[in-house]
Protein backbone atom coordinates (compact mmCIF):
# COMPACT_ATOMS: atom_id res chain seq x y z
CA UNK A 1 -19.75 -10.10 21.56
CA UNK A 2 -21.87 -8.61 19.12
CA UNK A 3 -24.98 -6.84 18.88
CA UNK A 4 -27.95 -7.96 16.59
CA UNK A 5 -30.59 -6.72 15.53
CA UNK A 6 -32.81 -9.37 13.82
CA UNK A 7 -36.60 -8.98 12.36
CA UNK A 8 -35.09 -5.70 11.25
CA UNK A 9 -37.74 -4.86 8.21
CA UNK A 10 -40.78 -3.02 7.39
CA UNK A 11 -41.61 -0.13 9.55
CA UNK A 12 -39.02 -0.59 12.43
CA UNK A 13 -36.49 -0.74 9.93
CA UNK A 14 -37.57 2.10 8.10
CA UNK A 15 -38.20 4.33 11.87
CA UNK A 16 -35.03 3.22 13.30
CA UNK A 17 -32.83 3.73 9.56
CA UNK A 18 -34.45 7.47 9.61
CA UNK A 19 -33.56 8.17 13.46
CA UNK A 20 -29.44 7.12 12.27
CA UNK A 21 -29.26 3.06 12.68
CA UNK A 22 -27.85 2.83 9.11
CA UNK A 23 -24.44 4.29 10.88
CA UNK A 24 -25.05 2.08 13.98
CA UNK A 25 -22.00 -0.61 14.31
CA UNK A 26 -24.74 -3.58 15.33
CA UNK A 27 -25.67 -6.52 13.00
CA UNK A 28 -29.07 -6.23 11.12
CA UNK A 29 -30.94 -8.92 9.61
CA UNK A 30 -34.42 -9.15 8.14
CA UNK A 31 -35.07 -12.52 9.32
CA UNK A 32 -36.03 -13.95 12.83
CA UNK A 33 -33.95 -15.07 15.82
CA UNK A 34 -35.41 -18.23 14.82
CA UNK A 35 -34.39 -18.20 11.19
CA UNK A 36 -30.72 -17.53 11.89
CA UNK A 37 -29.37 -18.93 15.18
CA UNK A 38 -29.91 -22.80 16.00
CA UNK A 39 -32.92 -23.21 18.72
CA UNK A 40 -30.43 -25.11 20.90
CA UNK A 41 -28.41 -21.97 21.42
CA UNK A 42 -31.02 -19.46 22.06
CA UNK A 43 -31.54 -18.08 25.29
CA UNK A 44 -34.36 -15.79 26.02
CA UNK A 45 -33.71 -13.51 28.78
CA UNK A 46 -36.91 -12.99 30.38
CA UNK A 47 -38.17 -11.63 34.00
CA UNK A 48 -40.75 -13.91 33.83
CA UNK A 49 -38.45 -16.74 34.10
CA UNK A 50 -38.27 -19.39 37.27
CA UNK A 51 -34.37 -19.56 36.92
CA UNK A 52 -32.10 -17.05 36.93
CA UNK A 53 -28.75 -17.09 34.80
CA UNK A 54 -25.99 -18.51 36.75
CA UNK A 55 -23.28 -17.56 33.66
CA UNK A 56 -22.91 -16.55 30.21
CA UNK A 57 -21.54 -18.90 27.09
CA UNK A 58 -20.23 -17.10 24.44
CA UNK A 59 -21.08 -19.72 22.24
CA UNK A 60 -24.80 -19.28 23.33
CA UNK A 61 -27.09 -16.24 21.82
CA UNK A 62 -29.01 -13.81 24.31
CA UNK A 63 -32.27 -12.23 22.93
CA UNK A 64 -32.69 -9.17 24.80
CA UNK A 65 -35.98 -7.26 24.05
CA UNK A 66 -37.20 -10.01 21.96
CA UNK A 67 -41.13 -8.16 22.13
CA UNK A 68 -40.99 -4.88 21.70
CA UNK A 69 -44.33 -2.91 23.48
CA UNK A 70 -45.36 -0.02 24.26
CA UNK A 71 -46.58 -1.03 27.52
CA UNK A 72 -45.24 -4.18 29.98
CA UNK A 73 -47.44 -7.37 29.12
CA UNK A 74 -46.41 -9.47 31.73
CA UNK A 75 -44.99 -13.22 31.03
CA UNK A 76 -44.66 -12.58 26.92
CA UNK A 77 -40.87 -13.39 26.68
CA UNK A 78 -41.93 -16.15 28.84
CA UNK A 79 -44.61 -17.58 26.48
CA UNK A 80 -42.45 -17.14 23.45
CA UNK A 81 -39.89 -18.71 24.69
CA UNK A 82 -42.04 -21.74 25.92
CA UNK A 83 -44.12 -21.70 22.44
CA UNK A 84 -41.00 -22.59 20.81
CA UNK A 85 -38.97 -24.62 22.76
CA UNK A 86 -36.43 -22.41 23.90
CA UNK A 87 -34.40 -22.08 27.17
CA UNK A 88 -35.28 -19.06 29.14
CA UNK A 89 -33.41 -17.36 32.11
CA UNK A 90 -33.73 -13.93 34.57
CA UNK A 91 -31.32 -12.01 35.60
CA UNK A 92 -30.76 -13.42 39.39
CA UNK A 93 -31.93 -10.01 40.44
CA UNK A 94 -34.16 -11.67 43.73
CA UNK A 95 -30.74 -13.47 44.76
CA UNK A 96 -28.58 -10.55 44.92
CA UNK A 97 -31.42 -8.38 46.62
CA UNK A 98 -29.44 -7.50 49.87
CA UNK A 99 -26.06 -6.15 47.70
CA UNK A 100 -28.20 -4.09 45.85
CA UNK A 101 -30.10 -2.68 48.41
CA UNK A 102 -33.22 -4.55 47.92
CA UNK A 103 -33.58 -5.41 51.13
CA UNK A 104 -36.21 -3.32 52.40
CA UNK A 105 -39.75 -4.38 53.39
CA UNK A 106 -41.31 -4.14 50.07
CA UNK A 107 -38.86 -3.66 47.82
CA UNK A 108 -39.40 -3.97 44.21
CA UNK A 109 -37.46 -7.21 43.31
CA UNK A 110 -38.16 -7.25 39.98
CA UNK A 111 -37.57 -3.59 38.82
CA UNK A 112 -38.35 -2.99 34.82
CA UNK A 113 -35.14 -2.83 32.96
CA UNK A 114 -34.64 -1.48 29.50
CA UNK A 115 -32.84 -3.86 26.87
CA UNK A 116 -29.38 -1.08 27.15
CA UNK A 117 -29.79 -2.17 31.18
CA UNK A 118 -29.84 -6.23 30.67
CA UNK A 119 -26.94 -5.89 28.05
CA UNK A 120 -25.19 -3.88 30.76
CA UNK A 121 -25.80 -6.47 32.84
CA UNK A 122 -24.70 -9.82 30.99
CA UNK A 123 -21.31 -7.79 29.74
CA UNK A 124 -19.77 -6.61 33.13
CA UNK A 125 -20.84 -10.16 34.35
CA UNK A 126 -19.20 -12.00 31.84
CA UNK A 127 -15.99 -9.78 32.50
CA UNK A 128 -15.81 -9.93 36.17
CA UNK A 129 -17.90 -13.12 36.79
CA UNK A 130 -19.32 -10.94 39.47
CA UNK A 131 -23.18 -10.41 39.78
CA UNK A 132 -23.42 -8.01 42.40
CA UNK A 133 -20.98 -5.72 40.77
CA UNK A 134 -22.71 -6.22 37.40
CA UNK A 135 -26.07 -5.66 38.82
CA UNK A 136 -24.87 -2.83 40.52
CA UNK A 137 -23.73 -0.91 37.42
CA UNK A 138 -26.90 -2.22 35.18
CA UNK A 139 -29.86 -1.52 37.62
CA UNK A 140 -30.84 2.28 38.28
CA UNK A 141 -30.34 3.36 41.55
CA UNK A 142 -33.68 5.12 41.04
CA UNK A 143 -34.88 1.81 41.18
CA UNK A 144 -33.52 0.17 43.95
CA UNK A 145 -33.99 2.89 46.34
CA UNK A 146 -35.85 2.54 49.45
CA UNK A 147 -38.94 5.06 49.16
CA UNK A 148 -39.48 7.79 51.29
């Protein structure tokens, strides 16, 4: 596994190289997702999705935080991923509800994740083939906890 960084120019390159990402050990390229992997093995991750990843191909290449915002614009990773052709998956997050103690009237089922969370997520699944354990560790328990 590796981590890449790609559209990594202009000012995002320039915040990112003055807050210490020249001495980060990820991948960096100035070109698109688009430009550099083959469409066929792109996979947006994207909570907007209708089907939630049932496993991980290493061969396969995960953007994570594809749109970066400063606010949550619901369905974006969704339309980008549609706009160009390109499979699209959630993390099965509604499935697993119950383990993770989702279960309660009400309960949040689709609970914000950072990009550091999904990561989290897709690696201790791919080790363990084990959602509910990798779900476990990835989302907060500040956000799965039954309110008050």
């Amino acid at each position: 596994m590796a981590l890449t960084v790609t559209s990594y120019d202009g000012a995002l390159a320039s915040f990112a190289d003055h807050m210490g990402a020249t001495a980060w050990p990820i991948n960096k390229y100035k070109q698109s997702v688009l430009d550099l992997y083959d469409p066929n093995d792109v996979i947006i991750m994207s909570p907007d999705a209708q089907e939630p990843l049932a496993a991980v191909v290493p061969s396969k290449v995960y953007v994570i935080g594809g749109i970066v915002d400063k606010t949550v614009q619901k369905g974006l990773t969704k339309q980008f991923a549609q706009h160009h052709n390109l499979a699209s998956y959630r993390l099965p997050i509604k499935e697993y509800a119950r383990p993770l103690g989702l279960d309660f009237p009400g309960a949040h089922l689709r609970p914000i994740l950072t990009a550091a969370d999904v990561v989290t997520a897709l690696v201790i699944f791919h080790a363990t083939q084990d959602w509910v354990t990798a779900l476990n560790v990835a989302v907060p328990l500040r956000k799965r906890r039954q309110p008050m």
